[in-house]
N, C-alpha and C. Protein backbone atom coordinates (compact mmCIF):
# COMPACT_ATOMS: atom_id res chain seq x y z
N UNK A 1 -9.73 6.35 52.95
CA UNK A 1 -8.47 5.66 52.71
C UNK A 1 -8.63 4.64 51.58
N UNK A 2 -9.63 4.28 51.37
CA UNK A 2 -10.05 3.04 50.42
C UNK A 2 -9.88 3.84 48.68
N UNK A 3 -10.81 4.66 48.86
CA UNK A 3 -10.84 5.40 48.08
C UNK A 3 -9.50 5.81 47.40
N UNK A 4 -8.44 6.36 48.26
CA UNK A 4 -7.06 6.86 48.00
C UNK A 4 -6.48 5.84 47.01
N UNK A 5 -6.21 4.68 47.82
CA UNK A 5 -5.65 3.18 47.46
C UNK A 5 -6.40 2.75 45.88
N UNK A 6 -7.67 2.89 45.73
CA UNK A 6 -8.32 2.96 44.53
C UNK A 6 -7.77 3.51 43.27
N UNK A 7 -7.63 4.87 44.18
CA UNK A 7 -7.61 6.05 42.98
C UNK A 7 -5.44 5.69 42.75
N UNK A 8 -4.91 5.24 43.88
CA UNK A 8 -3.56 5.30 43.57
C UNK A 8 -3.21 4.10 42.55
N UNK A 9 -4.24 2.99 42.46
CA UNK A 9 -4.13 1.79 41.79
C UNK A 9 -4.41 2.15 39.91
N UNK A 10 -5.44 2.79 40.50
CA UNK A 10 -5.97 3.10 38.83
C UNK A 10 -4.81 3.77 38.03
N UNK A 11 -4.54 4.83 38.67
CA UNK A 11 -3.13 5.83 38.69
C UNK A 11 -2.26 4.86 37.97
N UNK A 12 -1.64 4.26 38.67
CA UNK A 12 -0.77 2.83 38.42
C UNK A 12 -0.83 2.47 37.23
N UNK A 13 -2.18 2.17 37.06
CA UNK A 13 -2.62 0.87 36.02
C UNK A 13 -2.30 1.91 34.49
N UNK A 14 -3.38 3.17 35.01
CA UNK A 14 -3.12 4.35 33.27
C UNK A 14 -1.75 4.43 33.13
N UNK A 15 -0.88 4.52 33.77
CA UNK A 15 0.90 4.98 33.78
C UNK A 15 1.52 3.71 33.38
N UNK A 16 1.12 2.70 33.30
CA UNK A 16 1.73 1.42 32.82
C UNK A 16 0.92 1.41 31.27
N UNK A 17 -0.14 1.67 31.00
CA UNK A 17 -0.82 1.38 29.86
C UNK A 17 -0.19 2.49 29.15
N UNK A 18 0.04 3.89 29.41
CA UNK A 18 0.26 4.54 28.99
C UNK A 18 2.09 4.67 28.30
N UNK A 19 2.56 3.82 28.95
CA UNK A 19 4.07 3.45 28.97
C UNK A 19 4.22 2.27 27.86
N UNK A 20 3.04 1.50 27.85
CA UNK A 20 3.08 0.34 26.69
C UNK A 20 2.67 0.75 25.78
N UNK A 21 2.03 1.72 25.48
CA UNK A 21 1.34 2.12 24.22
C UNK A 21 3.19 2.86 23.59
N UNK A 22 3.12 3.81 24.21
CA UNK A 22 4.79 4.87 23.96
C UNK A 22 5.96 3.93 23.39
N UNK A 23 5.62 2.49 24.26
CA UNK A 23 6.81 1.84 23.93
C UNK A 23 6.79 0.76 22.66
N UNK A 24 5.49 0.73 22.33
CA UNK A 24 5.14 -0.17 21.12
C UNK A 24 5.32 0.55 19.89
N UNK A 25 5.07 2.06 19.65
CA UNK A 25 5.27 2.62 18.52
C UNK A 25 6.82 2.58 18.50
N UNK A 26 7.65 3.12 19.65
CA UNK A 26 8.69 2.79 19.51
C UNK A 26 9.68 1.45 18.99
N UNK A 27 9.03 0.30 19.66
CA UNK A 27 9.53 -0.90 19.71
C UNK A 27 9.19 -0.99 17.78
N UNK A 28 8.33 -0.68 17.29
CA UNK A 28 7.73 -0.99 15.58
C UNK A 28 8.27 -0.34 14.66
N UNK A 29 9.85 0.19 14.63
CA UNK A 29 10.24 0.61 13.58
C UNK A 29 10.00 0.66 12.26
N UNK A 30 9.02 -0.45 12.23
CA UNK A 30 8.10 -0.61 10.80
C UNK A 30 7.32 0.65 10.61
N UNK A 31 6.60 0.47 11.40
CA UNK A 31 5.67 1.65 11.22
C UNK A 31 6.11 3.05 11.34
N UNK A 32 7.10 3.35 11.96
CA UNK A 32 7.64 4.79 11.71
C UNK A 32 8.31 5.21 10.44
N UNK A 33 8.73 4.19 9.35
CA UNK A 33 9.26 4.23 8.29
C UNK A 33 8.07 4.66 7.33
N UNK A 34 6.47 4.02 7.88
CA UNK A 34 5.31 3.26 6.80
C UNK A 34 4.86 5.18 7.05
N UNK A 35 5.06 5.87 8.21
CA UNK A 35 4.15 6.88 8.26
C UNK A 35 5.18 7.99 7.68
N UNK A 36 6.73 8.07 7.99
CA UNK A 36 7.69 8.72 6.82
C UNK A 36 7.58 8.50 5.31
N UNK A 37 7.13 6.88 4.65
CA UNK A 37 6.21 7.14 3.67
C UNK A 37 5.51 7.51 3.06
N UNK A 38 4.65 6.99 3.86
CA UNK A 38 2.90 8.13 3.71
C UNK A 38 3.29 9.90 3.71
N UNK A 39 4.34 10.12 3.98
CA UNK A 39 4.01 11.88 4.35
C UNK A 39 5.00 12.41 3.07
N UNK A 40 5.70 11.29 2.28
CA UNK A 40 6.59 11.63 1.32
C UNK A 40 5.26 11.54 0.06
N UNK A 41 4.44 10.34 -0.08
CA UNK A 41 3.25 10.27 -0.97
C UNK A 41 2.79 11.43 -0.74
N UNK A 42 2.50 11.76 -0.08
CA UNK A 42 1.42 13.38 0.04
C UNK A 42 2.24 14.66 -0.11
N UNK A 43 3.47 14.43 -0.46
CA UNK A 43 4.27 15.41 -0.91
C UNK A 43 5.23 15.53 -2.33
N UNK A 44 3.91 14.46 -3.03
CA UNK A 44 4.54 13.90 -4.25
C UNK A 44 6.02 13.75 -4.39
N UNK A 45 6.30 12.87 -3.45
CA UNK A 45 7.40 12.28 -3.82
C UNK A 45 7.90 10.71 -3.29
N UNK A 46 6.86 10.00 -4.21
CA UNK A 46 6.94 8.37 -4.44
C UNK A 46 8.31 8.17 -4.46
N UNK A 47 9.34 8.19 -4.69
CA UNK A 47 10.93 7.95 -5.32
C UNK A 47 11.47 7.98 -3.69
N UNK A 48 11.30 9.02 -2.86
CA UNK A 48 11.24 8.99 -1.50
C UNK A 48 10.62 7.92 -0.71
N UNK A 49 9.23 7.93 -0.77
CA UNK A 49 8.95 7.07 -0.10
C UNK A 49 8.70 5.67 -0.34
N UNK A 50 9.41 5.27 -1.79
CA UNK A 50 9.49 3.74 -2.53
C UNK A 50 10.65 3.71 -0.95
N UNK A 51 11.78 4.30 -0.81
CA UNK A 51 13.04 3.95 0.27
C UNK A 51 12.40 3.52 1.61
N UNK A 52 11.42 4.52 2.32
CA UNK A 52 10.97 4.50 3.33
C UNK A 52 9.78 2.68 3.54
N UNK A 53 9.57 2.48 2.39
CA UNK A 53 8.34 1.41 2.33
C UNK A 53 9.32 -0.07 2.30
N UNK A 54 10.29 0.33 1.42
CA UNK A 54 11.17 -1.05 1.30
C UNK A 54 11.80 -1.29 3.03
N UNK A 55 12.51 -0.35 3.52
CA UNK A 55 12.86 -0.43 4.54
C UNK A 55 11.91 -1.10 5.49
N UNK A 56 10.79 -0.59 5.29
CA UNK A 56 9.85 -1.58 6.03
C UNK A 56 9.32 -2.65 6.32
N UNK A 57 9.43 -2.70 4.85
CA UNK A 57 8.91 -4.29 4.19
C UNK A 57 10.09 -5.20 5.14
N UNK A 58 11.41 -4.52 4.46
CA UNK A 58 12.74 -5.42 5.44
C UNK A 58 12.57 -5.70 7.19
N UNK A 59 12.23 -4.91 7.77
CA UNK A 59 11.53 -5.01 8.79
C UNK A 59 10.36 -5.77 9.32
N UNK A 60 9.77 -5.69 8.22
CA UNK A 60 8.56 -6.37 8.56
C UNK A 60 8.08 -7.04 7.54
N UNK A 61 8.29 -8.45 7.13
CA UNK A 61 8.18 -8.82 6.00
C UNK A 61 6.67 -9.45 5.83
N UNK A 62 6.21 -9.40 6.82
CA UNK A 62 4.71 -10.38 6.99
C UNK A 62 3.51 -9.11 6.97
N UNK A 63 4.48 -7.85 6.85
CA UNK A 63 2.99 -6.83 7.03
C UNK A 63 2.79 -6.47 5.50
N UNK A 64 1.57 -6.34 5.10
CA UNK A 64 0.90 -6.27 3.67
C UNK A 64 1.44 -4.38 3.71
N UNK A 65 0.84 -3.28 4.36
CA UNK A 65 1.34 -2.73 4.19
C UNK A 65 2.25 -2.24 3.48
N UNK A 66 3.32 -1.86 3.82
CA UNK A 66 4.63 -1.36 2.92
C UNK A 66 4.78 -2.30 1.10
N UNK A 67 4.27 -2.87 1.18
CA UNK A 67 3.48 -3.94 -0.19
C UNK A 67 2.91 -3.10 -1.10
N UNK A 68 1.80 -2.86 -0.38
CA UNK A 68 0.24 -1.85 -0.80
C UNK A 68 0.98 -0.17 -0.90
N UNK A 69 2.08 -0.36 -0.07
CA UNK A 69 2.27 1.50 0.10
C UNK A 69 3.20 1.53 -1.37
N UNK A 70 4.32 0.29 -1.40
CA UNK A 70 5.21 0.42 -2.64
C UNK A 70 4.37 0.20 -4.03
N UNK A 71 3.05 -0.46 -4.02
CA UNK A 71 2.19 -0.24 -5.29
C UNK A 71 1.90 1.28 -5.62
N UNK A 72 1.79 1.83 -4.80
CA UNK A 72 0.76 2.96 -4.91
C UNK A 72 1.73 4.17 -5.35
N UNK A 73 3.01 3.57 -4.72
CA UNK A 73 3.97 4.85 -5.10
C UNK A 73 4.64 4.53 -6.74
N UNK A 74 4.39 3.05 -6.85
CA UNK A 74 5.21 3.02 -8.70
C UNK A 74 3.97 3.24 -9.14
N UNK A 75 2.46 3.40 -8.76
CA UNK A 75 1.39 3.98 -9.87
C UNK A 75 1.42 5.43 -9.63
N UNK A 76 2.07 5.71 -8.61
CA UNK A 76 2.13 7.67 -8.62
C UNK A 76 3.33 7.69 -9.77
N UNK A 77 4.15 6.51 -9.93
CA UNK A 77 5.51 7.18 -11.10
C UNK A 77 5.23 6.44 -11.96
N UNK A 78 3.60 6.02 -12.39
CA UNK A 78 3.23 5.58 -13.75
C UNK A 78 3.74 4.60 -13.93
N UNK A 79 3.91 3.47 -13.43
CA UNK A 79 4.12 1.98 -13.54
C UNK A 79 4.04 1.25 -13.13
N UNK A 80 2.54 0.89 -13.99
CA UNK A 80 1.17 0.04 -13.30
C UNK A 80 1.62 -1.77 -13.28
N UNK A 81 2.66 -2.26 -14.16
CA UNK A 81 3.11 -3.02 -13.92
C UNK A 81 3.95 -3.56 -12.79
N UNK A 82 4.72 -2.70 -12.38
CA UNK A 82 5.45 -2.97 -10.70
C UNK A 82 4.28 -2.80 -9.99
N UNK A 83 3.24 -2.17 -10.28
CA UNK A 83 2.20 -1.78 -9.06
C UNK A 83 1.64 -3.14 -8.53
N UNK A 84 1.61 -3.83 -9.88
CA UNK A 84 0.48 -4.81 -9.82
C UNK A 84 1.47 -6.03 -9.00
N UNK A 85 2.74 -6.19 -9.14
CA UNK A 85 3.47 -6.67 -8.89
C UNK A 85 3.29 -6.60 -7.00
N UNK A 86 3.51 -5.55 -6.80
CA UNK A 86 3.56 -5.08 -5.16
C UNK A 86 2.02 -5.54 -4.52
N UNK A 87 1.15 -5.59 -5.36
CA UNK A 87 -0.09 -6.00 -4.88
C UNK A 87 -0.66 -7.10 -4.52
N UNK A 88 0.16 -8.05 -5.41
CA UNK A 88 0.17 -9.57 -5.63
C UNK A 88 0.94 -10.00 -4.58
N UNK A 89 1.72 -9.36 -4.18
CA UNK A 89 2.78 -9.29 -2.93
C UNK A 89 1.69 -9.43 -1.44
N UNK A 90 1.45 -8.03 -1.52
CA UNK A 90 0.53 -7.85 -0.29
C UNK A 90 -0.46 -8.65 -0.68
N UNK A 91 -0.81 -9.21 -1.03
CA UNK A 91 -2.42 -10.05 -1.58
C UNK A 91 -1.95 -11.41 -0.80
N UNK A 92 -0.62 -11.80 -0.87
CA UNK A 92 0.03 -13.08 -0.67
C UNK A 92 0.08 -13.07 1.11
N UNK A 93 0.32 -12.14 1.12
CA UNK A 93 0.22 -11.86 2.65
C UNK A 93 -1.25 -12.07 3.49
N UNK A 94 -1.70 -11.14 2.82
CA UNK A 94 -3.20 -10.57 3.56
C UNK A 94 -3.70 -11.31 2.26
N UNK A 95 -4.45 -11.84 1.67
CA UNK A 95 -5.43 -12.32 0.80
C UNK A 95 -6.60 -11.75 0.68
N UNK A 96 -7.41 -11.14 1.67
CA UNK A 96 -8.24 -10.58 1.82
C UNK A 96 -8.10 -9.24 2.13
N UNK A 97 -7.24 -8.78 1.67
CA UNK A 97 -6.31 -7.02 2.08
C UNK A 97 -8.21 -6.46 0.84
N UNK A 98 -8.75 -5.52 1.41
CA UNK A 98 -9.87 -5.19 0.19
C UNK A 98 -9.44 -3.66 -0.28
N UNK A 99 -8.08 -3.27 -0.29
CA UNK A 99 -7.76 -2.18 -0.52
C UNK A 99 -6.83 -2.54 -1.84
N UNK A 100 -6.01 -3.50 -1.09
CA UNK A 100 -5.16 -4.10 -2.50
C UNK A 100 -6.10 -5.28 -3.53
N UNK A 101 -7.09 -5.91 -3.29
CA UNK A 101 -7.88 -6.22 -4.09
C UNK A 101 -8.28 -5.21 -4.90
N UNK A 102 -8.98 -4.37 -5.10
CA UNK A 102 -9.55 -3.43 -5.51
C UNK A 102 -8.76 -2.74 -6.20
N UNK A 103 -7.32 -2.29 -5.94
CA UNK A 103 -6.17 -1.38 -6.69
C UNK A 103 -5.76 -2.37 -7.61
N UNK A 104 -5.34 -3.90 -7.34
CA UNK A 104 -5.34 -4.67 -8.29
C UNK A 104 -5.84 -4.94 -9.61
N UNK A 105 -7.69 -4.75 -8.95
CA UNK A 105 -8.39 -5.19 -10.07
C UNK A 105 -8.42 -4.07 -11.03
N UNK A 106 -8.44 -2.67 -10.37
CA UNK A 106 -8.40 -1.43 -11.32
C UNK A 106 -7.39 -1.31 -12.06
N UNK A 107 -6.01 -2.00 -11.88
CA UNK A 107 -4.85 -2.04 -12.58
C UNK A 107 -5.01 -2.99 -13.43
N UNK A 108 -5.31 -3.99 -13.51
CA UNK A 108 -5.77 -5.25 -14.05
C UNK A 108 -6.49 -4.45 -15.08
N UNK A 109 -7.83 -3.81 -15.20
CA UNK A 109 -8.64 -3.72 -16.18
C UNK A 109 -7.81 -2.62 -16.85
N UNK A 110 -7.06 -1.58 -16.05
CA UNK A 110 -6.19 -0.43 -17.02
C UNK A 110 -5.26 -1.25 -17.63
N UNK A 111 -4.55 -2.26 -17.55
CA UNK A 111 -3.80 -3.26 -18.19
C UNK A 111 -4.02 -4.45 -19.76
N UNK A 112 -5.45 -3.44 -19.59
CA UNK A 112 -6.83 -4.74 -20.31
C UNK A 112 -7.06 -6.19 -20.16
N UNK A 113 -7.03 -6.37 -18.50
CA UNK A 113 -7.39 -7.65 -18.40
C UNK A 113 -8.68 -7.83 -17.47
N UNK A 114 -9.57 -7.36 -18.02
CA UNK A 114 -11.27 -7.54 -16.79
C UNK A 114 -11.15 -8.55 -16.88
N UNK A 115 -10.86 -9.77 -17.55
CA UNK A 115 -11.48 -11.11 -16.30
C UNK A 115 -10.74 -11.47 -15.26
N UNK A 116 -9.43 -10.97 -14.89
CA UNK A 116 -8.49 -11.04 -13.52
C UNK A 116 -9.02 -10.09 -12.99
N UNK A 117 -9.74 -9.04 -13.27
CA UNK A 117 -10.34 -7.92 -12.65
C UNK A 117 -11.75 -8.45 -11.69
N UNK A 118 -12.23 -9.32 -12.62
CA UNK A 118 -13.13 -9.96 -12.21
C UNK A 118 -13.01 -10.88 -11.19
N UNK A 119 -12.10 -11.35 -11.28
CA UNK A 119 -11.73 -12.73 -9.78
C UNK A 119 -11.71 -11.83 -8.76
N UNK A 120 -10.48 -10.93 -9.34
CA UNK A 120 -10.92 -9.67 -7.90
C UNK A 120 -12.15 -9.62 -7.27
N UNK A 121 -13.03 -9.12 -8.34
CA UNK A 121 -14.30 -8.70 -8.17
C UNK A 121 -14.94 -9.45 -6.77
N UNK A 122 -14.93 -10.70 -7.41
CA UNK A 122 -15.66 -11.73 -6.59
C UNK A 122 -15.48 -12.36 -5.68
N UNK A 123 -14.03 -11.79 -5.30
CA UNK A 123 -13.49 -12.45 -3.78
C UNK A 123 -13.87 -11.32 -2.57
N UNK A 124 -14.31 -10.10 -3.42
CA UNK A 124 -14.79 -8.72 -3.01
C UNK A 124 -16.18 -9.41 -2.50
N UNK A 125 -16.88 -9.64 -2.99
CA UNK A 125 -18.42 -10.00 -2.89
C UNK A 125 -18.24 -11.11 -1.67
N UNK A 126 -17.21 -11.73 -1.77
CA UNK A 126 -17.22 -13.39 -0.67
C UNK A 126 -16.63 -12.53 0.59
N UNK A 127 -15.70 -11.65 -0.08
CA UNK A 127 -15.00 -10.91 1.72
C UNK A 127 -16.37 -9.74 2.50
N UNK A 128 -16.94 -8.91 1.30
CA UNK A 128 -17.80 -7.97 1.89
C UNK A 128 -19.26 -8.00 2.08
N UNK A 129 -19.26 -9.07 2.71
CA UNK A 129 -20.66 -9.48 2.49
C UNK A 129 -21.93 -8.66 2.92
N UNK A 130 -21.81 -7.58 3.17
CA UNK A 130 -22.78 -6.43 3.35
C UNK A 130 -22.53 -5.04 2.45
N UNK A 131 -21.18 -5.32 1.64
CA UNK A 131 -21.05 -4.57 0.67
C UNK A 131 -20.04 -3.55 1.11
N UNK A 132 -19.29 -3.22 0.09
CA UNK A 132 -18.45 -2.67 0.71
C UNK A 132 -17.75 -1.05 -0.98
N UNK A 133 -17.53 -0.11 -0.16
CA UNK A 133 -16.95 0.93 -1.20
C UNK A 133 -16.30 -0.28 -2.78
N UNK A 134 -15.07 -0.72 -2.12
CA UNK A 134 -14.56 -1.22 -3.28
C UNK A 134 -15.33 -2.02 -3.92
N UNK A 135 -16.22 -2.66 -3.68
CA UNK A 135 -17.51 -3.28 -4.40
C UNK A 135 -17.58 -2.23 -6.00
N UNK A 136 -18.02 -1.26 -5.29
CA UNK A 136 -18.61 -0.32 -6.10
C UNK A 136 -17.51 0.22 -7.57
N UNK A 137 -16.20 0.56 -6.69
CA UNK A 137 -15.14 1.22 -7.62
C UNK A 137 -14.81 0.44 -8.85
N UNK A 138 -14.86 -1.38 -8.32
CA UNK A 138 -14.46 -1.97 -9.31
C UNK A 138 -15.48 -2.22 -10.02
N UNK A 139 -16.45 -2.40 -9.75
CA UNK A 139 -17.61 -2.76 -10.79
C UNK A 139 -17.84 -1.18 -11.58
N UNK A 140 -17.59 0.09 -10.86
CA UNK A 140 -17.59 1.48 -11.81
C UNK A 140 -16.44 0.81 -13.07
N UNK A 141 -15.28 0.72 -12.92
CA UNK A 141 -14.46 0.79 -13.51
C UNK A 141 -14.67 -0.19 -15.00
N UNK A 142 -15.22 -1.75 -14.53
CA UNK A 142 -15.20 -2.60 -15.34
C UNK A 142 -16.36 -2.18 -16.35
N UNK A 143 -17.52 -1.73 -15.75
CA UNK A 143 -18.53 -1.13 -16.78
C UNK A 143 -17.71 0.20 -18.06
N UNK A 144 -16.40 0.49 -17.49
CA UNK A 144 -16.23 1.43 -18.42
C UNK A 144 -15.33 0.92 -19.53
N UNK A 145 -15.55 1.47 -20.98
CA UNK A 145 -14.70 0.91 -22.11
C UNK A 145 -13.65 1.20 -21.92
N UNK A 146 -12.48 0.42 -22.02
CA UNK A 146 -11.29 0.88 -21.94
C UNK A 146 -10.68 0.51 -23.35
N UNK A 147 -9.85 2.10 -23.49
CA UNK A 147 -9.47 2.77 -24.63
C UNK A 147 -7.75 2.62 -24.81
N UNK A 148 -7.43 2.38 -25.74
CA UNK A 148 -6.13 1.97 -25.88
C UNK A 148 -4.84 3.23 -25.21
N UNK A 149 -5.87 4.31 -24.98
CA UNK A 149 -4.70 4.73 -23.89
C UNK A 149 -4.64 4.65 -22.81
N UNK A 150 -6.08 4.57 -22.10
CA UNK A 150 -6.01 3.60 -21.10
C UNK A 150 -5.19 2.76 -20.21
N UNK A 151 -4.76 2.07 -21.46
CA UNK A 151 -3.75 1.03 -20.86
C UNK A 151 -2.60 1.16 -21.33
N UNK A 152 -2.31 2.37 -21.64
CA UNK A 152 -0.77 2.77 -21.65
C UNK A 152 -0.14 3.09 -20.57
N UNK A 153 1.08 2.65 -20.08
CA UNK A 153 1.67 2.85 -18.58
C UNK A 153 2.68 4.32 -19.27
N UNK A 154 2.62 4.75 -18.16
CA UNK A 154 3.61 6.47 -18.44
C UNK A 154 4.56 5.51 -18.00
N UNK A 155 6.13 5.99 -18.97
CA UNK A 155 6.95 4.95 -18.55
C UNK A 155 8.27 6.17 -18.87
N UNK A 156 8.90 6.10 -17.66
CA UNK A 156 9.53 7.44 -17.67
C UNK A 156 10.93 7.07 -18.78
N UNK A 157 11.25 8.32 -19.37
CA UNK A 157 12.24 8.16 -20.86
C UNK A 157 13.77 8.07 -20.11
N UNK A 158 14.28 6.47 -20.99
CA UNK A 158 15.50 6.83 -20.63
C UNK A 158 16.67 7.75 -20.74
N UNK A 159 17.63 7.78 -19.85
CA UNK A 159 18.47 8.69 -19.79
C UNK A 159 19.36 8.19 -21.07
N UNK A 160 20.38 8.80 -22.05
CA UNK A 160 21.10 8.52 -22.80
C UNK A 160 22.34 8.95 -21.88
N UNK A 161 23.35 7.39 -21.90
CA UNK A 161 24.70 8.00 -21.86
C UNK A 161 25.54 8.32 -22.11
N UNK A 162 26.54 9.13 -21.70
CA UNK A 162 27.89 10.02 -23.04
C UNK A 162 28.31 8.76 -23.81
N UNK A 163 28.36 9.10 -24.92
CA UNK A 163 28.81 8.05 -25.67
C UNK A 163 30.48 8.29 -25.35
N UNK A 164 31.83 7.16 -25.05
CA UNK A 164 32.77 7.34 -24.54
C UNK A 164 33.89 7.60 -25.42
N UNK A 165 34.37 8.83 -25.33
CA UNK A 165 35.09 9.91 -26.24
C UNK A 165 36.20 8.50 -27.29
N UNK A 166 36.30 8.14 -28.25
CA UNK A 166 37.77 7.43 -28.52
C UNK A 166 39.24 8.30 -28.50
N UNK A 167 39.76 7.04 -27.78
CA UNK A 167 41.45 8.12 -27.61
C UNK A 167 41.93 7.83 -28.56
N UNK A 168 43.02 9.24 -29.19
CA UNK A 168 43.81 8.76 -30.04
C UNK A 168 44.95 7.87 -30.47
């Protein structure tokens, strides 16, 4: 009988945990927008999921996230300047975000600015103190010469509009 009462408690306890977990993804509308994002990026289509990331951000204005996700989607549409913009964003948030450090600093040096690349660098070294991937990417990157196309942003061509007929 002890046993039963045991096993009916535990029962209990997984069916309540299991009910809070169900109800938190639900309750985080943030995050169901951030992962409709993510699945628009992997289906090359940033322009899509710039909508899905803002929405989030609106939602959730304190999560770095949708920040870091809207950088990544104006450097999928070649404009490393909004990128850097969205990064500085999430950076403001999370300060120690080492994903948006690192995309920063690589934008930074494609921008031709290694010594902001470099502050990056070194807040990398103070956050990862056993070393860490992005350690590596940015110091690959800064060792490399960068070439004046390099730091050209693809900057998509404007549309021309009808020029408006004159009436007689």
């Amino acid at each position: 009988m002890k046993t039963l009462n045991i096993f009916l408690s535990a029962s209990l306890c997984l069916a309540f945990a299991a009910q809070g977990l169900a109800k938190s993804a639900s309750v985080n509308p943030a995050l169901n927008l951030i992962r409709q994002a993510q699945t628009a990026m992997v289906a090359n289509k940033p322009t899509d999921a710039l909508n899905f990331y803002e929405s989030a951000a609106a939602l959730d204005p304190n999560n770095a996230a949708p920040y870091i996700g809207m950088a990544k989607a104006y450097e999928q549409l070649g404009l490393r300047g909004k990128a850097l913009r969205y990064y500085r964003e999430a950076l403001m948030i999370n300060p120690n975000d080492q994903d948006a450090l690192e995309a920063q600093a690589i934008g930074m040096i494609a921008r031709g600015k290694p010594d902001q690349a470099r502050a990056n660098l070194d807040r990398l070294h103070r956050i990862c103190v056993k070393g860490c991937p992005s350690i590596a990417h940015v110091e690959a990157a800064l060792s490399k010469p960068v070439t004046q196309s390099s730091m050209n942003t693809k900057v998509q061509p404007r549309r021309e509009l009808p020029k408006p007929v004159a009436k007689p």
